[in-house]
Structure formats: C-alpha cells, structure tokens
Protein backbone atom coordinates (compact mmCIF):
# COMPACT_ATOMS: atom_id res chain seq x y z
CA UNK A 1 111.25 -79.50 -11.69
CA UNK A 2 109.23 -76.09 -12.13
CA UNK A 3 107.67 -74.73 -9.56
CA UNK A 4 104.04 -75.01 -11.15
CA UNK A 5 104.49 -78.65 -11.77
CA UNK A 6 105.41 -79.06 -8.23
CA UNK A 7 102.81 -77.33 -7.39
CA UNK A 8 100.37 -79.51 -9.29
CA UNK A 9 102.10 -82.37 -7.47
CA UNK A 10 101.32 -81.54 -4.53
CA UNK A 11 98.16 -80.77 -5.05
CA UNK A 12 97.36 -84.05 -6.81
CA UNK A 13 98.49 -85.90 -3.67
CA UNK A 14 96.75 -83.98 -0.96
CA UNK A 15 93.83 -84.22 -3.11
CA UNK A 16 93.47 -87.75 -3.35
CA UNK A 17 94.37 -87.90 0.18
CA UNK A 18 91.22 -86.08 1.50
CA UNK A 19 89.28 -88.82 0.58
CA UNK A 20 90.60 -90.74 3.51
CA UNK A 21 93.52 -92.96 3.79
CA UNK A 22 95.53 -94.17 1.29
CA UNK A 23 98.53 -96.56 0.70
CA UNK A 24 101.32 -95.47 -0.70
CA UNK A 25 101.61 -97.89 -3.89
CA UNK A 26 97.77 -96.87 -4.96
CA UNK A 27 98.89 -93.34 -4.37
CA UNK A 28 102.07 -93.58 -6.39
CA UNK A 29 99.73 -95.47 -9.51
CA UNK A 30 97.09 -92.52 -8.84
CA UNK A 31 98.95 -90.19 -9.01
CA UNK A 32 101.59 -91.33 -12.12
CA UNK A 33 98.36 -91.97 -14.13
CA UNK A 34 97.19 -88.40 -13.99
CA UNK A 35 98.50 -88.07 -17.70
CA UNK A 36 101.11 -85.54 -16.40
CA UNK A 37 104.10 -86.06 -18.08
CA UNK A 38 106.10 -85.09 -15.30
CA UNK A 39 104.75 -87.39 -12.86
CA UNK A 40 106.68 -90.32 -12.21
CA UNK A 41 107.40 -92.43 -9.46
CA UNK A 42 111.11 -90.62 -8.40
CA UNK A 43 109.21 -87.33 -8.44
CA UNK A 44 106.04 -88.79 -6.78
CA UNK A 45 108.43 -90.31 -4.26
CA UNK A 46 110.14 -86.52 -3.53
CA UNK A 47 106.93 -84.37 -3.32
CA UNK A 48 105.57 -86.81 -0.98
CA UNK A 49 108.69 -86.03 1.23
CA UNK A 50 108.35 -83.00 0.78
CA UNK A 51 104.79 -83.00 2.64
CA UNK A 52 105.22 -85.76 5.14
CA UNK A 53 108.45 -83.17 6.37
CA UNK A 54 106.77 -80.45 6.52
CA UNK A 55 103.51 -82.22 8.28
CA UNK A 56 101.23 -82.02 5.51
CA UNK A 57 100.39 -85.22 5.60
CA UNK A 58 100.92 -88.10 8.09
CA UNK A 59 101.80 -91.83 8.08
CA UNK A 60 99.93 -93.63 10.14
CA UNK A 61 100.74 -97.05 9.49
CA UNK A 62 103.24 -99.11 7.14
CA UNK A 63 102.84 -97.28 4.18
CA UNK A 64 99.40 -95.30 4.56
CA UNK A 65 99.15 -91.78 4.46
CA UNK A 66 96.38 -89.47 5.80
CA UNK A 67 96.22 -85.60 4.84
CA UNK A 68 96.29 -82.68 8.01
CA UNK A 69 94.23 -80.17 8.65
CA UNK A 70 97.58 -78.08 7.85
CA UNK A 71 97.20 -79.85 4.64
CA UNK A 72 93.92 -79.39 3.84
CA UNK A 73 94.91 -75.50 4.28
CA UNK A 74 98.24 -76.15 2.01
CA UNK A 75 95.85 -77.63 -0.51
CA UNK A 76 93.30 -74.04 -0.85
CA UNK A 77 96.87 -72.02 -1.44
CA UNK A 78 97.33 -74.67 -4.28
CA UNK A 79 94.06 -73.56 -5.66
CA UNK A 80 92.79 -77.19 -6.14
C-alpha cells in the first residue's frame, strides 16, 4: 500500500470518528464506500490497527471506537 493511500486511510477513519462514536461494522461500510479503490475491508481492518496501537483512537466497548485528542492532532498532519 502507498504511503498516500494510507494516508488517506487514515484520515478517512479519524474523520468519521470525530463525529462521535462509531461501531466498527458501520465504520468498515463507511469507510469501503468512499469510492477509493483501495479501500477494502483487509486494508480497513490494518489501518485501524494501526491507530488503535498507536492510541489514535480508542475502543471503548465491543466493537466501538472513539477518536483521541492525539488523534484529532494525527488527523491536522493528514491535512483533512
């Protein structure tokens, strides 16, 4: 995966995540319906690693995720 399209990723998640909590199969159908055609649910599913790891975002229950105030910072590098 290039970087940029990682990047745009990313973004997309955090994104939809700062307007409040979200579960992770609406995310996943967000997300994969952004016309992208590199977003699918396998690389969905490994970006969204990527920033629960590196505390990005959080999960606060079964399956929902909330974004961080380190991710809301993550998010204005991404330029979104």
């Amino acid at each position: 995966m290039k970087d940029r399209e990682r990047d745009i990723l990313r973004g997309t998640i955090l994104e939809l995540l700062t307007k409040g909590c979200i579960h992770y199969t609406s995310l996943d159908k967000k997300v994969c319906a952004t016309c992208h055609p590199f977003a699918t649910t396998n690389t969905f599913k490994s970006q969204l690693h990527y920033l629960l790891i590196n505390g990005f975002i959080i999960r606060l229950a079964r399956g929902i995720y909330q974004i961080t105030p380190k991710g809301k910072k993550y998010l204005d590098i991404l330029e979104f």
